[in-house]
N, C-alpha and C. Protein backbone atom coordinates (compact mmCIF):
# COMPACT_ATOMS: atom_id res chain seq x y z
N UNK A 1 -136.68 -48.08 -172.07
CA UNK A 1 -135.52 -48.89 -172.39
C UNK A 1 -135.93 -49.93 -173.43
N UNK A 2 -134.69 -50.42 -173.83
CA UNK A 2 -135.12 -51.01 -175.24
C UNK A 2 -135.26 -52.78 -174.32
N UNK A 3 -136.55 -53.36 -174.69
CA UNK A 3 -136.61 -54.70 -174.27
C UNK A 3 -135.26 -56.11 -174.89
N UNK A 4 -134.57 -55.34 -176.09
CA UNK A 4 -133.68 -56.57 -176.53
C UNK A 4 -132.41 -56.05 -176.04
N UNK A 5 -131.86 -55.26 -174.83
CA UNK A 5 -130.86 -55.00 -174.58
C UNK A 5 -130.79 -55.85 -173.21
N UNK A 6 -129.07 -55.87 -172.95
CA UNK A 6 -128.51 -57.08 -172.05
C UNK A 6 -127.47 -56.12 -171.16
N UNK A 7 -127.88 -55.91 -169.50
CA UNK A 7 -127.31 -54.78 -168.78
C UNK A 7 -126.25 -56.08 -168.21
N UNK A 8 -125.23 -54.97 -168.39
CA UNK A 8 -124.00 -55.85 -167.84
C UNK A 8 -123.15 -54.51 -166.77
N UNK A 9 -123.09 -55.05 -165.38
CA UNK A 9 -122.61 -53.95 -164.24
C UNK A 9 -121.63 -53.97 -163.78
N UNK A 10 -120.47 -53.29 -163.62
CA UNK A 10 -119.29 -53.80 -163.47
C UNK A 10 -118.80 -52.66 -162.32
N UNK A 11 -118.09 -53.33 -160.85
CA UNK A 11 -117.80 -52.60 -160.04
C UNK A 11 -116.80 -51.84 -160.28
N UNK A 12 -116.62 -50.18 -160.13
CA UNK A 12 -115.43 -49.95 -160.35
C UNK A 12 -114.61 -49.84 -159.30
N UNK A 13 -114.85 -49.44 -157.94
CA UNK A 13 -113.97 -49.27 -156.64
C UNK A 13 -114.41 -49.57 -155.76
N UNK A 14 -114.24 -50.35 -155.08
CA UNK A 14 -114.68 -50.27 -153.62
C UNK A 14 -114.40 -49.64 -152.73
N UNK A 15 -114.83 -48.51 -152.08
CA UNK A 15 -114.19 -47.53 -150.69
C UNK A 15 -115.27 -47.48 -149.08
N UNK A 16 -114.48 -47.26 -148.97
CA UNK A 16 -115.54 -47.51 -147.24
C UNK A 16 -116.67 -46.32 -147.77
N UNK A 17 -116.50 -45.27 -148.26
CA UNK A 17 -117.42 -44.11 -148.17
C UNK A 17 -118.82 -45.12 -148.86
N UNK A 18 -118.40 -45.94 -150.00
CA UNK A 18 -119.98 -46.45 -150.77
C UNK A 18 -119.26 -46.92 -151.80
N UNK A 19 -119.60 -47.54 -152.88
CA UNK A 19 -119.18 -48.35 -153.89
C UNK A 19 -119.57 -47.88 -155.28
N UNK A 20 -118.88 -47.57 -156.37
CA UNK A 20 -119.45 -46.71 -157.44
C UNK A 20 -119.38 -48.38 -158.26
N UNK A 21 -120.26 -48.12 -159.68
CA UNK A 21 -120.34 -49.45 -160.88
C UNK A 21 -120.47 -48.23 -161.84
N UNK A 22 -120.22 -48.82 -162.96
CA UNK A 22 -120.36 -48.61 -164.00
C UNK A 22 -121.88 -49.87 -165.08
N UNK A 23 -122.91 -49.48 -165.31
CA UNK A 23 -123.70 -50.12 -165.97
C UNK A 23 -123.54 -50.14 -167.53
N UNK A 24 -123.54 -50.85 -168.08
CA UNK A 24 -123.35 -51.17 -169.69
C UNK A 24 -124.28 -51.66 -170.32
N UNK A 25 -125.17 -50.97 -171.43
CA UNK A 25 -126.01 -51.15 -171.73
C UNK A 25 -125.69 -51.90 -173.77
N UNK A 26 -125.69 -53.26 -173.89
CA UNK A 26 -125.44 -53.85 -174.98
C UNK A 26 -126.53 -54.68 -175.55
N UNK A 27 -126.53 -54.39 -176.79
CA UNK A 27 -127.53 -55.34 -177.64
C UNK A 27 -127.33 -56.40 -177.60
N UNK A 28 -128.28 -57.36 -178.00
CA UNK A 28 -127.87 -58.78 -177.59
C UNK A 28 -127.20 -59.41 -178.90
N UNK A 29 -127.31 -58.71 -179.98
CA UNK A 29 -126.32 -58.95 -181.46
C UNK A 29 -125.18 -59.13 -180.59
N UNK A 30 -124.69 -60.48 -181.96
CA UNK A 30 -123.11 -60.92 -181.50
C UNK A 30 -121.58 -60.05 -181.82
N UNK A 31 -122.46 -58.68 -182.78
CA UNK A 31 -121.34 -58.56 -183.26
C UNK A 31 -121.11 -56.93 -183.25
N UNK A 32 -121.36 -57.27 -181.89
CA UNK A 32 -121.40 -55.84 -181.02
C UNK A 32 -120.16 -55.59 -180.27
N UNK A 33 -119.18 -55.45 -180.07
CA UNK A 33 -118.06 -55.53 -178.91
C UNK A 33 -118.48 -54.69 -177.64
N UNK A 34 -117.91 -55.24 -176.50
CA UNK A 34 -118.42 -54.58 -175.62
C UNK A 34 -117.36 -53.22 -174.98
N UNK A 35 -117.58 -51.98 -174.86
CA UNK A 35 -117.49 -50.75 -174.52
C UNK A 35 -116.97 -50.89 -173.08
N UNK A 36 -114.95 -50.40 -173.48
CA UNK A 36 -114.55 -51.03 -172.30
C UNK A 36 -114.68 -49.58 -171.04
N UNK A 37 -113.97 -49.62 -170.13
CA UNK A 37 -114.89 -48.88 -168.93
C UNK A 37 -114.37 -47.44 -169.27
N UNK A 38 -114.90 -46.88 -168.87
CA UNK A 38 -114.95 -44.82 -169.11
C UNK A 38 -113.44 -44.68 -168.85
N UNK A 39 -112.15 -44.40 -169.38
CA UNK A 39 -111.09 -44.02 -168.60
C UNK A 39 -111.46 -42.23 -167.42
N UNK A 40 -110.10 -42.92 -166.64
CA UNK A 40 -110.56 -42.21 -165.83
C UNK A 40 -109.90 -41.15 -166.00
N UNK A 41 -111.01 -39.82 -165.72
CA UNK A 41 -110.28 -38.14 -166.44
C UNK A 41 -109.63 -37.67 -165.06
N UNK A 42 -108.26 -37.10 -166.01
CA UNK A 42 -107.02 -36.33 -164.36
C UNK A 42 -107.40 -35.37 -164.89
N UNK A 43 -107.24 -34.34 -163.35
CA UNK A 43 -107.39 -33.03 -163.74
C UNK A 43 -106.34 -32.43 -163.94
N UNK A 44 -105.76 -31.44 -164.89
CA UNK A 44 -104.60 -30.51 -164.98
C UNK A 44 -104.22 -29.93 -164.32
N UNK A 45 -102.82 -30.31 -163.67
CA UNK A 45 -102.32 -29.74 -162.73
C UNK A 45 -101.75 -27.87 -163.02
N UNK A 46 -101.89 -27.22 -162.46
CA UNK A 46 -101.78 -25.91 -162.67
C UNK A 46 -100.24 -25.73 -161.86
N UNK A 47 -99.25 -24.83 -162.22
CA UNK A 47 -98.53 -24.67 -161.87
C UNK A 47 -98.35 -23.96 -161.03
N UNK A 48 -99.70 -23.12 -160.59
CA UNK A 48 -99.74 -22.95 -159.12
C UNK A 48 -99.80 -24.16 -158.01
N UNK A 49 -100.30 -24.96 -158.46
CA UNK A 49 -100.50 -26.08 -157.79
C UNK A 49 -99.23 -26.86 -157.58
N UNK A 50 -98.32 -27.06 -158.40
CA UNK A 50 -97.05 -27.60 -158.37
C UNK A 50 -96.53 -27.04 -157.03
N UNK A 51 -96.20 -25.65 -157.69
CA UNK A 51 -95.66 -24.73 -156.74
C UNK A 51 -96.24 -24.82 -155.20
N UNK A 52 -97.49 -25.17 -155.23
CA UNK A 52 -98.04 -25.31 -153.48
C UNK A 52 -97.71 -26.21 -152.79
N UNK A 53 -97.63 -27.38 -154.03
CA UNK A 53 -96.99 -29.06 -153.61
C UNK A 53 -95.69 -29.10 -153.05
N UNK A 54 -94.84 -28.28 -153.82
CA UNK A 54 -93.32 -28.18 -153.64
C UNK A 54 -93.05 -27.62 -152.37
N UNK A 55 -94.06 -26.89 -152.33
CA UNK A 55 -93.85 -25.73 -150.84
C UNK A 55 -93.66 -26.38 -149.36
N UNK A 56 -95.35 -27.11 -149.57
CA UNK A 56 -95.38 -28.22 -148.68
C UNK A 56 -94.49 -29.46 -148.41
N UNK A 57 -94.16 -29.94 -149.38
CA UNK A 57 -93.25 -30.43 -149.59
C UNK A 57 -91.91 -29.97 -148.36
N UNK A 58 -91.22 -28.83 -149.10
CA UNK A 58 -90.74 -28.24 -148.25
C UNK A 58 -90.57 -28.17 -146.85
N UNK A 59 -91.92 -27.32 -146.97
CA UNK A 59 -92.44 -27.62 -145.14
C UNK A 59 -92.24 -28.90 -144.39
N UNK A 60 -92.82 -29.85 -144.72
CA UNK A 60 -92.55 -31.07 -144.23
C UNK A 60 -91.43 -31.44 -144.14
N UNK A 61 -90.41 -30.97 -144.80
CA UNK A 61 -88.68 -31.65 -145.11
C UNK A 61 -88.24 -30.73 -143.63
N UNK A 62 -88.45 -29.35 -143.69
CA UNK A 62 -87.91 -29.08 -142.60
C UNK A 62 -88.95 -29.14 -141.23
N UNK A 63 -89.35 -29.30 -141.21
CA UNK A 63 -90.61 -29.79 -139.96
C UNK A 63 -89.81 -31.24 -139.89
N UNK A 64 -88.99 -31.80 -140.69
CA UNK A 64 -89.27 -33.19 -139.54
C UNK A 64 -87.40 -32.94 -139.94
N UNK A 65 -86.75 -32.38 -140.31
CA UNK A 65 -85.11 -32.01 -139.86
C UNK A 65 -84.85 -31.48 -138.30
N UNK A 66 -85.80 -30.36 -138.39
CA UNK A 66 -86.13 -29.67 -136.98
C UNK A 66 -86.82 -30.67 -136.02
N UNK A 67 -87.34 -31.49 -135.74
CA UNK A 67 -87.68 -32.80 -135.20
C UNK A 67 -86.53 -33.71 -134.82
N UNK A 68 -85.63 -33.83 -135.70
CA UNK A 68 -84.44 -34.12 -135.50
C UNK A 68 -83.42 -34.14 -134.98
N UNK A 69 -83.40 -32.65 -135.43
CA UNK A 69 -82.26 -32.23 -134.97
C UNK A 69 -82.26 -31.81 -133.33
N UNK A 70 -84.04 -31.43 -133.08
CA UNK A 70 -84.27 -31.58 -131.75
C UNK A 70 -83.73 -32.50 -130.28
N UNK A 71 -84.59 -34.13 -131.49
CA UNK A 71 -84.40 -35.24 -130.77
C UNK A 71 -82.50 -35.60 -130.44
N UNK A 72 -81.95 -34.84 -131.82
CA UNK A 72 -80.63 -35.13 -131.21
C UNK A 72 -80.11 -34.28 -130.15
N UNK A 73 -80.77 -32.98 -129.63
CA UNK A 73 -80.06 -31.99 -129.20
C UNK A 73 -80.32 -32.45 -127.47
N UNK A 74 -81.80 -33.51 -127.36
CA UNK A 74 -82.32 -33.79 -125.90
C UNK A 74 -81.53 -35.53 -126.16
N UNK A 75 -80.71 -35.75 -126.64
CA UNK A 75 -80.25 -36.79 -126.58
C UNK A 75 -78.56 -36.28 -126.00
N UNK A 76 -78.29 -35.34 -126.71
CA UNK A 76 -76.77 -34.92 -126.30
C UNK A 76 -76.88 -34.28 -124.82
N UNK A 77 -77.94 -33.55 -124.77
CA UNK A 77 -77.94 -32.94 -123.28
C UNK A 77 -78.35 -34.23 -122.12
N UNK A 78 -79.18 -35.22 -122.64
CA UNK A 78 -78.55 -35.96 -121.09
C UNK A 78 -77.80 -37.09 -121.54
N UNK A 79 -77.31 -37.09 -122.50
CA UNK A 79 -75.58 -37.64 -122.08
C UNK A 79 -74.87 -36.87 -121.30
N UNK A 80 -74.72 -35.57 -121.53
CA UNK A 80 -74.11 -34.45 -120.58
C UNK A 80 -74.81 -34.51 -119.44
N UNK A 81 -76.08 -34.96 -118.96
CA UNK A 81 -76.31 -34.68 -117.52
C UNK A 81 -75.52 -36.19 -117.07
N UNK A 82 -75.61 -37.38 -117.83
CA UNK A 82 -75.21 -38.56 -117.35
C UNK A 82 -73.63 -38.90 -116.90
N UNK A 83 -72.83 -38.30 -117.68
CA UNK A 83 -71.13 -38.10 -117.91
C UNK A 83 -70.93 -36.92 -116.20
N UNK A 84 -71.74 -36.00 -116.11
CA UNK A 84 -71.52 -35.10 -115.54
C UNK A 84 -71.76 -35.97 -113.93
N UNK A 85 -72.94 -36.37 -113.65
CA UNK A 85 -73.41 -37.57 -112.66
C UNK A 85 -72.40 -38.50 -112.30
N UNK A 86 -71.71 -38.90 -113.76
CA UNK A 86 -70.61 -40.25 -113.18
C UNK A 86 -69.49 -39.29 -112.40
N UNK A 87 -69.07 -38.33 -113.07
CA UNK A 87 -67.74 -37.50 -112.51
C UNK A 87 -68.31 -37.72 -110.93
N UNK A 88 -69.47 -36.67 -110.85
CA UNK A 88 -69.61 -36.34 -109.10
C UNK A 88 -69.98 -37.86 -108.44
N UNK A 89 -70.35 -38.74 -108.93
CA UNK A 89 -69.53 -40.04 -108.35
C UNK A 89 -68.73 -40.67 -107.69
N UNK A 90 -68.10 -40.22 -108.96
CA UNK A 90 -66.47 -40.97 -108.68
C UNK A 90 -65.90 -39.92 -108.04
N UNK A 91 -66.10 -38.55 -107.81
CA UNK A 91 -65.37 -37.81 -107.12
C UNK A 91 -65.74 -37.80 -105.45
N UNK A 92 -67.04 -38.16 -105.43
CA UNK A 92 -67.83 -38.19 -104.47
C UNK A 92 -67.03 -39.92 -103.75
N UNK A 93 -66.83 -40.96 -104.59
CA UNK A 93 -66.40 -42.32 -104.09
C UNK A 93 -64.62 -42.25 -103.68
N UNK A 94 -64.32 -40.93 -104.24
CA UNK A 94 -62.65 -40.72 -104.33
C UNK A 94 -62.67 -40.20 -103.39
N UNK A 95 -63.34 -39.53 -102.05
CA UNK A 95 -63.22 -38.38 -101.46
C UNK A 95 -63.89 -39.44 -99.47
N UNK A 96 -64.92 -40.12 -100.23
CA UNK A 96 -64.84 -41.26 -99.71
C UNK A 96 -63.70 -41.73 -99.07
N UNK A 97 -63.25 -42.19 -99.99
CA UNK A 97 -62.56 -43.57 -99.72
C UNK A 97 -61.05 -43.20 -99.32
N UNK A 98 -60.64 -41.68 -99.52
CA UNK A 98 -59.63 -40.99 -98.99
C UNK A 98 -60.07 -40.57 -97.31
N UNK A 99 -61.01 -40.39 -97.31
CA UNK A 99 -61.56 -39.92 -95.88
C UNK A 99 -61.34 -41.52 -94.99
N UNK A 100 -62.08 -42.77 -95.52
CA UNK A 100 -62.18 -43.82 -94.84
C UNK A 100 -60.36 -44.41 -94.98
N UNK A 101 -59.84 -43.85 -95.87
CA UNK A 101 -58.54 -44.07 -95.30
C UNK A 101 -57.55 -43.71 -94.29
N UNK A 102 -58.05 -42.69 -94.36
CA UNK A 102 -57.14 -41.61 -93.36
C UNK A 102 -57.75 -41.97 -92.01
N UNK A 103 -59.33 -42.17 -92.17
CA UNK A 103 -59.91 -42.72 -90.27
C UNK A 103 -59.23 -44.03 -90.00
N UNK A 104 -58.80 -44.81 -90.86
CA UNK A 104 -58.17 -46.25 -90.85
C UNK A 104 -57.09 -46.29 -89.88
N UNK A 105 -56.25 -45.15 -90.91
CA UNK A 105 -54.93 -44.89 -90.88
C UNK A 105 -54.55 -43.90 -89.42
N UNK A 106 -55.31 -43.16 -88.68
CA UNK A 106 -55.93 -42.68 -87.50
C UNK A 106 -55.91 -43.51 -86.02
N UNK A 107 -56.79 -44.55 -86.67
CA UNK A 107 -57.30 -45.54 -85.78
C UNK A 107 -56.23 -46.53 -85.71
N UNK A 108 -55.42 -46.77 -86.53
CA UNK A 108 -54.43 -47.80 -86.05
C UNK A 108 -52.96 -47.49 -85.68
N UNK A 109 -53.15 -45.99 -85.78
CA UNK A 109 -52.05 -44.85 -85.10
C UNK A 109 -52.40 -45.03 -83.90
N UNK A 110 -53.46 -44.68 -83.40
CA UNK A 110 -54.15 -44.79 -81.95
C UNK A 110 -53.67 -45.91 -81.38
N UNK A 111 -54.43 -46.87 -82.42
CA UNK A 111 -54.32 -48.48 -81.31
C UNK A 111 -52.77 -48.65 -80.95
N UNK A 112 -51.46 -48.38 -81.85
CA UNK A 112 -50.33 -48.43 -81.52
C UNK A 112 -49.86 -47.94 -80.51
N UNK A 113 -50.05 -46.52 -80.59
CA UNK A 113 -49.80 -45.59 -79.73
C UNK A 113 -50.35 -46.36 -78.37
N UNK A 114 -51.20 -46.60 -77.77
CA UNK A 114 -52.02 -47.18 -77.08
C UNK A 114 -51.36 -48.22 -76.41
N UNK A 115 -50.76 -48.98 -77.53
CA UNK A 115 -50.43 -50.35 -77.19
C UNK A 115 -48.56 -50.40 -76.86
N UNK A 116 -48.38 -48.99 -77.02
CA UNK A 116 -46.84 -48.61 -76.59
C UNK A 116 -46.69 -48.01 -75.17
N UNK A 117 -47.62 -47.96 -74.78
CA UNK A 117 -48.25 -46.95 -73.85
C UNK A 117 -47.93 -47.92 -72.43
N UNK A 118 -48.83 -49.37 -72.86
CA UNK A 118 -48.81 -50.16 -71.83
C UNK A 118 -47.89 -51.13 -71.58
C-alpha cells in the first residue's frame, strides 16, 4: 500500500446477520474528490419471475378470501345455533308458564270447590 494514502471507512448497513463497510482508499492531495459509495446493482427481473410473483400474489389473495369467508361462515352458524337456543327458550318459558297457569288455575278451582262444600 501506498504510505501517502488516507483510508476513510464508511458503514454501509447494519443487519443482525454482521455489518458490511465500504473502505476508501484517497490520496492525501486536496484536489482529489472523494469517490462516492458503489451504487447498489438490482438484478433483472425476468419475466418468469414477474409471473411467479403475480402467482403468489394470487395465492395469497385467495388464501386469505377463503380465511374469510370461512371466519364468516363459523360466525353465521352460531348465530344460528344462538337464535335457535333463544326460540327453545322462550318456547320452553311459554310452555312453562302455561303449565304453571293452568296448576294455579286447578288449585283455586279446588280450593273453591272445597270451600262450597263446607
Amino acid at each position: 500500500m501506498c504510505n501517502s494514502c488516507y483510508i476513510q471507512v464508511k458503514v454501509i448497513n447494519k443487519r443482525a446477520s454482521g455489518q458490511a463497510f465500504e473502505v476508501i482508499l484517497t490520496p492525501t492531495s486536496p484536489d482529489v474528490k472523494d469517490f462516492p459509495m458503489s451504487p447498489l446493482r438490482k438484478k433483472e427481473t425476468s419475466l418468469d419471475e414477474i409471473q411467479k410473483k403475480l402467482e403468489a400474489a394470487e395465492e395469497r389473495r385467495k388464501s386469505q378470501q377463503a380465511e374469510v369467508l370461512k371466519n364468516l361462515a363459523e360466525k353465521r352458524e352460531h348465530e344460528k345455533e344462538v337464535i335457535q337456543k333463544a326460540i327453545e327458550e322462550s318456547c320452553n318459558f311459554s310452555k312453562m308458564a302455561q303449565e304453571n297457569s293452568t296448576k294455579r288455575w286447578r288449585q283455586t278451582k279446588r280450593t273453591a270447590a272445597h270451600k262450597w262444600q263446607l
